[in-house]
C-alpha atoms as a PDB file:
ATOM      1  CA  UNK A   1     -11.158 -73.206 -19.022  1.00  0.00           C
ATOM      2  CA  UNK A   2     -14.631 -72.476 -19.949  1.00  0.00           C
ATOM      3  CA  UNK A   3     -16.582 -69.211 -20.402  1.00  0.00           C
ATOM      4  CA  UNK A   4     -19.446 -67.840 -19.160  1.00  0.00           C
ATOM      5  CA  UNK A   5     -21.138 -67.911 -22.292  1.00  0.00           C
ATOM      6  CA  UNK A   6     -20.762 -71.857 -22.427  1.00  0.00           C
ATOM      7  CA  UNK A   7     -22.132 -72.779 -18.974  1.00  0.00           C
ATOM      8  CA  UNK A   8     -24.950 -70.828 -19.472  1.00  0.00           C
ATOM      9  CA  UNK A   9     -27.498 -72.955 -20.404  1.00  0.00           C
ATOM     10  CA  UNK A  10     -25.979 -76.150 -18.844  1.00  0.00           C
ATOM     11  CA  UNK A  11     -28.742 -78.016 -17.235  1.00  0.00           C
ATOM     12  CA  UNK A  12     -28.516 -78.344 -13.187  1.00  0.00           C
ATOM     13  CA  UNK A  13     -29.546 -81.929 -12.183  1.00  0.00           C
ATOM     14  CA  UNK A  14     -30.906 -83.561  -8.946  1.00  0.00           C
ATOM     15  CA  UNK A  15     -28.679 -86.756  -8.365  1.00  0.00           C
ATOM     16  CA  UNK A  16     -31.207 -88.456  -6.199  1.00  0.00           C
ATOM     17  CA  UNK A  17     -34.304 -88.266  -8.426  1.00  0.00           C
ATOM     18  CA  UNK A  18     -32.368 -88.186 -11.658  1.00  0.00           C
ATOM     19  CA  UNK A  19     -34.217 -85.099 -12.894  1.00  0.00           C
ATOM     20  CA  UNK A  20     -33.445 -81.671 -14.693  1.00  0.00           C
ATOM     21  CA  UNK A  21     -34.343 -78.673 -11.954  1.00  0.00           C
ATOM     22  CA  UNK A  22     -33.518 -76.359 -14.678  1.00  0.00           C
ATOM     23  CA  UNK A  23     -30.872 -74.607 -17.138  1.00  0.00           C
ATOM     24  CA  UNK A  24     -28.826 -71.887 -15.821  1.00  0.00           C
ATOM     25  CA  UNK A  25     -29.715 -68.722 -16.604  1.00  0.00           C
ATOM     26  CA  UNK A  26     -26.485 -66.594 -15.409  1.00  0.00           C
ATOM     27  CA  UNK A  27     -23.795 -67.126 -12.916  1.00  0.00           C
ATOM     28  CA  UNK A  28     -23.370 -65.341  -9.836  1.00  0.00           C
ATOM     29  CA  UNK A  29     -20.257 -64.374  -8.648  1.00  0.00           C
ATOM     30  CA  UNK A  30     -18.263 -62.602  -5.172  1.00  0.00           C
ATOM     31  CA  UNK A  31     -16.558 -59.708  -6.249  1.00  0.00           C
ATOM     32  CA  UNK A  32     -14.474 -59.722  -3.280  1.00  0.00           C
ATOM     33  CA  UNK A  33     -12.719 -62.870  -3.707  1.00  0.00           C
ATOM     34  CA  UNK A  34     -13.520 -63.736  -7.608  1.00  0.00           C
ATOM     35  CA  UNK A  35     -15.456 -66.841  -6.920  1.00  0.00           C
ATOM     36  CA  UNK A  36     -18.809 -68.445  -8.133  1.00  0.00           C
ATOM     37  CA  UNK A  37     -21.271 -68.200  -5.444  1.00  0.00           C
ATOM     38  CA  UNK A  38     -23.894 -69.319  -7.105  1.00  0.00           C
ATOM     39  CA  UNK A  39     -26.157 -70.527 -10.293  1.00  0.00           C
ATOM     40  CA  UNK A  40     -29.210 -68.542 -11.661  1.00  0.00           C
ATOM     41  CA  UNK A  41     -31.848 -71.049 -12.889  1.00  0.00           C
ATOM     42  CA  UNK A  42     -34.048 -69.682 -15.747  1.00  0.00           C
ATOM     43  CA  UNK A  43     -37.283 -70.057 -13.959  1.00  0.00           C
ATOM     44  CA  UNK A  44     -40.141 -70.492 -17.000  1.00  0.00           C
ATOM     45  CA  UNK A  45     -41.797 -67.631 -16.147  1.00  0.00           C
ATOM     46  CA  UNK A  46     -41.947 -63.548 -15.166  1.00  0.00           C
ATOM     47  CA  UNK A  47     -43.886 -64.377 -12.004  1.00  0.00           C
ATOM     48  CA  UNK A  48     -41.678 -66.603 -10.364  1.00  0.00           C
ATOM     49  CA  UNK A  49     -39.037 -66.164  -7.291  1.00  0.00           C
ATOM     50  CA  UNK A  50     -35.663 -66.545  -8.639  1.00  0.00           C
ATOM     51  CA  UNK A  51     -34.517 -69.966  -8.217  1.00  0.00           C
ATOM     52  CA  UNK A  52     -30.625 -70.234  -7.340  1.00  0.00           C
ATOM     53  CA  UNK A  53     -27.889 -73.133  -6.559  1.00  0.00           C
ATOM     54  CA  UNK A  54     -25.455 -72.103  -4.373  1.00  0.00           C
ATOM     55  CA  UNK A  55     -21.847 -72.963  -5.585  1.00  0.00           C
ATOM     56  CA  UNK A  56     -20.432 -74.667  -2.927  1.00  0.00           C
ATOM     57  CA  UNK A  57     -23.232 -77.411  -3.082  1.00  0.00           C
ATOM     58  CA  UNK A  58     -22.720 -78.224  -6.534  1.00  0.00           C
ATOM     59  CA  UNK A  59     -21.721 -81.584  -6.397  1.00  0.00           C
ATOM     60  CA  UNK A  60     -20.702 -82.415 -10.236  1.00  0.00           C
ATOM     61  CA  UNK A  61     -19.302 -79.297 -12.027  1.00  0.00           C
ATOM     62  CA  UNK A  62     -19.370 -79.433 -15.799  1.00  0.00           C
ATOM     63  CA  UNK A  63     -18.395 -79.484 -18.528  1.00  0.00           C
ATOM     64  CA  UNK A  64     -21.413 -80.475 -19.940  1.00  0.00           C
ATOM     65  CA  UNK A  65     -23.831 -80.201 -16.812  1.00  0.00           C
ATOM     66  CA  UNK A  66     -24.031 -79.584 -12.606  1.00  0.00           C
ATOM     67  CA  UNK A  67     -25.141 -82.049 -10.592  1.00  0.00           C
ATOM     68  CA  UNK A  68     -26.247 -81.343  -7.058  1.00  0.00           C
ATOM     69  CA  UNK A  69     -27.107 -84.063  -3.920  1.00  0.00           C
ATOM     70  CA  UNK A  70     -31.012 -83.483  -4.089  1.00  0.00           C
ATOM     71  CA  UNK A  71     -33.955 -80.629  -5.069  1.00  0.00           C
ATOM     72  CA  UNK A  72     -33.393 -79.049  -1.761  1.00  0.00           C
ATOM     73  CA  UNK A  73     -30.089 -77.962  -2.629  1.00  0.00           C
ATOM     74  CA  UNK A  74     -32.740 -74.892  -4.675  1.00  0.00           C
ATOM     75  CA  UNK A  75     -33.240 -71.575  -2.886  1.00  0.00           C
ATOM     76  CA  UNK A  76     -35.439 -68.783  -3.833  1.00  0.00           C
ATOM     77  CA  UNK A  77     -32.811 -65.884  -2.559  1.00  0.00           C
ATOM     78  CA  UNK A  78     -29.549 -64.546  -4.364  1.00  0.00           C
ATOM     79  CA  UNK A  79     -26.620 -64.840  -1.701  1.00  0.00           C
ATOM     80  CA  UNK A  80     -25.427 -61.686  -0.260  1.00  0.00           C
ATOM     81  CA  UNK A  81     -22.585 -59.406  -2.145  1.00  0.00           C
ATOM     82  CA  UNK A  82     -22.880 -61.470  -5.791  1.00  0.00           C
ATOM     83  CA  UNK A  83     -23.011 -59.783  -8.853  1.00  0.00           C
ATOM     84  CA  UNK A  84     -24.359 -61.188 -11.845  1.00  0.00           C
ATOM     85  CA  UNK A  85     -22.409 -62.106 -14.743  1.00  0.00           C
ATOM     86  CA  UNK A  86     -24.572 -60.751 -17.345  1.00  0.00           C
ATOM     87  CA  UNK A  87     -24.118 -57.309 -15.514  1.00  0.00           C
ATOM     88  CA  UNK A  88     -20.235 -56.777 -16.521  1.00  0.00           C
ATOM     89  CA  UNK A  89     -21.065 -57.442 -20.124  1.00  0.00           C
ATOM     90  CA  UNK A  90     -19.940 -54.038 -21.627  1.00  0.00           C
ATOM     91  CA  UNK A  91     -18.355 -52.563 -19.023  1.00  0.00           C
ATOM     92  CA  UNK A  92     -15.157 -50.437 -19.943  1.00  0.00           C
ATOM     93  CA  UNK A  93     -11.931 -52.213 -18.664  1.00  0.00           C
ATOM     94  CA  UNK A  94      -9.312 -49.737 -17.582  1.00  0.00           C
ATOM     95  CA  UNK A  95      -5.903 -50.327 -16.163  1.00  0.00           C
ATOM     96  CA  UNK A  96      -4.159 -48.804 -13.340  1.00  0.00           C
ATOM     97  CA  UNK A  97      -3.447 -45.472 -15.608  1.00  0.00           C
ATOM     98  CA  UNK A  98      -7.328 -45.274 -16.814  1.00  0.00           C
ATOM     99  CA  UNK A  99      -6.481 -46.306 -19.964  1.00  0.00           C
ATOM    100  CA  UNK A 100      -8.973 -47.886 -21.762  1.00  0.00           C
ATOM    101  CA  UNK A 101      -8.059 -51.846 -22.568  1.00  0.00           C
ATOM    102  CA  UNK A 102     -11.436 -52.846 -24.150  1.00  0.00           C
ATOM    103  CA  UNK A 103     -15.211 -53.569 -23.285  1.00  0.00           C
ATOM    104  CA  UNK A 104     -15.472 -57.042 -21.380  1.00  0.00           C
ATOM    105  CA  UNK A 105     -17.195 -60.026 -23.424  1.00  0.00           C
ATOM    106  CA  UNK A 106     -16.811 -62.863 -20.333  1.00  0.00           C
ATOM    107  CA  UNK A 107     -15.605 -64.200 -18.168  1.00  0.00           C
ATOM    108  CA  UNK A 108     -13.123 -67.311 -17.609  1.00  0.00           C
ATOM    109  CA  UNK A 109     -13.778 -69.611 -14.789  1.00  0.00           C
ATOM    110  CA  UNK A 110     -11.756 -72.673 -13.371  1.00  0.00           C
ATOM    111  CA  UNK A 111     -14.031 -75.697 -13.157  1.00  0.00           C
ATOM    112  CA  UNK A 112     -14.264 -77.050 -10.778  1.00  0.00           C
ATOM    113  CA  UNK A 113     -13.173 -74.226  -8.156  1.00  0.00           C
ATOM    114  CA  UNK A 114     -15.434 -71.769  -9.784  1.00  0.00           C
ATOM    115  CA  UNK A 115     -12.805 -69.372  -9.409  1.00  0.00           C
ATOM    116  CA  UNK A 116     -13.239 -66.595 -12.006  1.00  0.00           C
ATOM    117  CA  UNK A 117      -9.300 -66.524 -13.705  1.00  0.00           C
ATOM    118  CA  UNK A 118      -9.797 -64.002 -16.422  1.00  0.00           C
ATOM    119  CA  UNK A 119     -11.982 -61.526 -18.211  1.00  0.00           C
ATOM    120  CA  UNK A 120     -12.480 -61.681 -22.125  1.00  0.00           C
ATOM    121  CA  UNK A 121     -12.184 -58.310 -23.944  1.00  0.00           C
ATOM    122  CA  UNK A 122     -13.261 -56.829 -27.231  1.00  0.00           C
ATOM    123  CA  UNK A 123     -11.426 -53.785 -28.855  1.00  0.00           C
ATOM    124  CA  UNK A 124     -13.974 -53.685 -31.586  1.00  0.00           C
ATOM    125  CA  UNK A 125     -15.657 -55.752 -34.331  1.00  0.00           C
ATOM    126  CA  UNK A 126     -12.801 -55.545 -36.801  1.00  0.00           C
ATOM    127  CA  UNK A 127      -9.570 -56.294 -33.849  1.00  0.00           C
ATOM    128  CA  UNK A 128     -11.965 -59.298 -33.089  1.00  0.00           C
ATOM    129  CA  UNK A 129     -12.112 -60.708 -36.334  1.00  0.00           C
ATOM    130  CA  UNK A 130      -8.237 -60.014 -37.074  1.00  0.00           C
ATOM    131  CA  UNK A 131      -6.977 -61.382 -33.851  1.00  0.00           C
ATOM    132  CA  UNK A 132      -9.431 -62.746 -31.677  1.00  0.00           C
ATOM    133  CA  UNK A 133     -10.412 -61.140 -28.613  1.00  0.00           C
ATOM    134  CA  UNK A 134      -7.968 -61.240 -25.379  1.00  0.00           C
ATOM    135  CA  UNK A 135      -8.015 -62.572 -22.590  1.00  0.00           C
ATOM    136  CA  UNK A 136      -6.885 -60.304 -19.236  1.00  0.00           C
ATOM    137  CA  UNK A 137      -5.719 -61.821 -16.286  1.00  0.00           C
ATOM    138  CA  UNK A 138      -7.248 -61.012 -12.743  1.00  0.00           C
ATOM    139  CA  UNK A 139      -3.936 -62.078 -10.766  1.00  0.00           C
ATOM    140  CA  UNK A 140      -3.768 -58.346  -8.972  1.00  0.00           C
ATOM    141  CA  UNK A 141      -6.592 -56.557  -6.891  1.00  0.00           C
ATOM    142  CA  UNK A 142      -9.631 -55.536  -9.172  1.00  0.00           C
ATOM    143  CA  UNK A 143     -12.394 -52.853  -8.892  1.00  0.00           C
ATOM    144  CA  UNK A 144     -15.649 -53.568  -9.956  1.00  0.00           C
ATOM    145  CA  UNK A 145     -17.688 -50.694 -10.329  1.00  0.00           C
ATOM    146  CA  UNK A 146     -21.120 -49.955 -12.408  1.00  0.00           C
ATOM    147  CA  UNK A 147     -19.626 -48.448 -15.371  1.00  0.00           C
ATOM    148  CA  UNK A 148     -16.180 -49.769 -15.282  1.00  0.00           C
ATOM    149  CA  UNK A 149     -13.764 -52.520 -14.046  1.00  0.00           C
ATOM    150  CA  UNK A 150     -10.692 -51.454 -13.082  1.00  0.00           C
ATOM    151  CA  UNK A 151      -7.360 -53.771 -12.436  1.00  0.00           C
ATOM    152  CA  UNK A 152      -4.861 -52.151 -10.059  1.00  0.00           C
END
Protein backbone atom coordinates (compact mmCIF):
# COMPACT_ATOMS: atom_id res chain seq x y z
CA UNK A 1 0.00 0.00 0.00
CA UNK A 2 1.34 3.31 -0.82
CA UNK A 3 2.14 6.41 1.29
CA UNK A 4 1.28 9.71 1.28
CA UNK A 5 4.58 10.82 0.53
CA UNK A 6 4.52 8.77 -2.87
CA UNK A 7 1.21 10.01 -4.34
CA UNK A 8 2.10 13.32 -3.79
CA UNK A 9 3.23 14.57 -6.79
CA UNK A 10 1.39 12.03 -9.04
CA UNK A 11 0.04 13.89 -11.94
CA UNK A 12 -4.02 14.03 -12.19
CA UNK A 13 -5.04 13.53 -15.89
CA UNK A 14 -8.16 14.44 -17.99
CA UNK A 15 -9.11 11.14 -19.92
CA UNK A 16 -11.04 12.93 -22.58
CA UNK A 17 -8.47 15.52 -23.71
CA UNK A 18 -5.48 13.44 -22.76
CA UNK A 19 -3.93 16.27 -20.75
CA UNK A 20 -2.10 16.84 -17.30
CA UNK A 21 -4.60 19.25 -15.02
CA UNK A 22 -1.90 19.18 -12.53
CA UNK A 23 0.31 17.27 -9.78
CA UNK A 24 -1.12 16.77 -6.46
CA UNK A 25 -0.12 18.83 -3.98
CA UNK A 26 -1.60 16.99 -0.68
CA UNK A 27 -4.40 14.65 -0.04
CA UNK A 28 -7.43 15.40 1.71
CA UNK A 29 -8.93 13.17 3.90
CA UNK A 30 -12.54 12.56 6.31
CA UNK A 31 -11.55 12.14 9.67
CA UNK A 32 -14.74 10.63 10.52
CA UNK A 33 -14.63 7.65 8.44
CA UNK A 34 -10.70 7.53 7.37
CA UNK A 35 -11.28 8.02 3.72
CA UNK A 36 -9.76 10.19 0.85
CA UNK A 37 -12.14 12.82 -0.03
CA UNK A 38 -10.24 14.49 -2.15
CA UNK A 39 -6.86 15.62 -4.17
CA UNK A 40 -5.08 19.04 -3.67
CA UNK A 41 -3.66 20.18 -7.05
CA UNK A 42 -0.52 22.40 -6.72
CA UNK A 43 -1.94 25.35 -8.48
CA UNK A 44 1.38 27.36 -10.06
CA UNK A 45 0.83 30.17 -8.20
CA UNK A 46 0.03 32.17 -4.60
CA UNK A 47 -2.92 33.93 -6.22
CA UNK A 48 -4.88 31.19 -7.31
CA UNK A 49 -8.22 29.38 -5.82
CA UNK A 50 -7.27 26.03 -4.69
CA UNK A 51 -7.95 23.59 -7.29
CA UNK A 52 -9.28 20.09 -5.87
CA UNK A 53 -10.47 16.49 -7.32
CA UNK A 54 -12.88 15.02 -5.37
CA UNK A 55 -12.12 11.27 -4.58
CA UNK A 56 -14.98 9.59 -5.54
CA UNK A 57 -14.62 10.90 -9.22
CA UNK A 58 -11.28 9.68 -9.69
CA UNK A 59 -11.66 7.36 -12.29
CA UNK A 60 -7.99 5.64 -12.55
CA UNK A 61 -6.26 5.51 -9.10
CA UNK A 62 -2.51 5.06 -9.20
CA UNK A 63 0.09 3.84 -8.79
CA UNK A 64 1.80 5.95 -10.96
CA UNK A 65 -1.03 8.61 -11.80
CA UNK A 66 -5.16 9.55 -11.39
CA UNK A 67 -7.12 9.73 -14.12
CA UNK A 68 -10.48 11.44 -14.01
CA UNK A 69 -13.60 11.42 -16.88
CA UNK A 70 -12.97 15.14 -18.04
CA UNK A 71 -11.55 18.89 -16.71
CA UNK A 72 -14.84 19.45 -15.09
CA UNK A 73 -14.31 16.86 -12.68
CA UNK A 74 -11.86 20.31 -11.02
CA UNK A 75 -13.45 22.39 -8.27
CA UNK A 76 -12.16 25.44 -6.68
CA UNK A 77 -13.61 24.49 -2.95
CA UNK A 78 -12.14 21.92 -0.31
CA UNK A 79 -15.12 19.49 0.64
CA UNK A 80 -16.57 19.95 3.98
CA UNK A 81 -14.93 18.16 7.29
CA UNK A 82 -11.36 17.10 5.35
CA UNK A 83 -8.24 17.58 6.86
CA UNK A 84 -5.17 17.83 5.06
CA UNK A 85 -2.55 15.35 5.11
CA UNK A 86 0.33 17.55 5.44
CA UNK A 87 -1.40 18.84 8.72
CA UNK A 88 -0.82 15.47 10.88
CA UNK A 89 2.82 15.50 9.98
CA UNK A 90 4.32 15.78 13.55
CA UNK A 91 1.61 15.30 15.53
CA UNK A 92 2.24 13.24 18.84
CA UNK A 93 0.54 9.74 18.61
CA UNK A 94 -0.74 8.59 21.95
CA UNK A 95 -2.56 5.45 22.87
CA UNK A 96 -5.50 4.88 24.95
CA UNK A 97 -3.20 5.40 28.30
CA UNK A 98 -1.56 8.82 26.82
CA UNK A 99 1.44 7.24 26.30
CA UNK A 100 3.44 8.58 23.83
CA UNK A 101 3.99 5.97 20.66
CA UNK A 102 5.90 8.38 18.33
CA UNK A 103 5.44 11.55 16.04
CA UNK A 104 3.45 10.52 12.76
CA UNK A 105 5.56 10.54 9.36
CA UNK A 106 2.34 9.34 6.92
CA UNK A 107 0.00 7.95 6.20
CA UNK A 108 -0.95 4.46 4.45
CA UNK A 109 -3.77 4.39 2.06
CA UNK A 110 -5.52 1.44 0.14
CA UNK A 111 -5.59 2.20 -3.57
CA UNK A 112 -7.98 2.11 -4.92
CA UNK A 113 -10.60 2.66 -1.94
CA UNK A 114 -8.63 5.54 -0.68
CA UNK A 115 -9.21 4.26 2.61
CA UNK A 116 -6.48 5.53 4.97
CA UNK A 117 -5.23 1.84 6.75
CA UNK A 118 -2.38 3.04 8.86
CA UNK A 119 -0.26 5.85 10.17
CA UNK A 120 3.67 5.76 9.88
CA UNK A 121 5.57 6.73 13.07
CA UNK A 122 9.02 7.93 13.99
CA UNK A 123 10.54 7.41 17.55
CA UNK A 124 13.54 9.41 16.58
CA UNK A 125 16.38 9.70 14.03
CA UNK A 126 18.51 6.94 15.49
CA UNK A 127 15.19 4.07 16.16
CA UNK A 128 14.59 5.02 12.41
CA UNK A 129 17.77 4.16 11.12
CA UNK A 130 18.10 0.90 13.42
CA UNK A 131 14.70 -0.43 12.68
CA UNK A 132 12.77 1.44 10.37
CA UNK A 133 9.90 3.37 11.35
CA UNK A 134 6.41 1.52 12.26
CA UNK A 135 3.59 1.32 11.00
CA UNK A 136 0.22 1.69 13.49
CA UNK A 137 -2.90 0.34 12.58
CA UNK A 138 -6.21 2.48 12.60
CA UNK A 139 -8.59 -0.71 13.03
CA UNK A 140 -10.25 0.95 16.45
CA UNK A 141 -11.92 4.50 16.82
CA UNK A 142 -9.28 7.39 16.46
CA UNK A 143 -9.14 11.04 17.69
CA UNK A 144 -7.74 13.53 15.66
CA UNK A 145 -7.03 16.54 17.38
CA UNK A 146 -4.55 19.68 16.60
CA UNK A 147 -1.72 18.64 18.64
CA UNK A 148 -2.25 15.00 18.93
CA UNK A 149 -3.85 11.80 17.48
CA UNK A 150 -5.12 9.62 19.75
CA UNK A 151 -6.22 5.72 19.08
CA UNK A 152 -8.80 4.46 21.58
Amino acid sequence: MPKGRELVGLPVISQDRGEELGRVQDLLYDEQTGNLKGLLLADGGWLRQPRVVDFASVAGRGPKSFTVNDAGDVSHELPSGARRWQEIKGLRLLNQEGQEMGLVEDLVVDLPSGQVQALEISTGLVNDLLEGRREVSLGGSVNWGTDSITLN
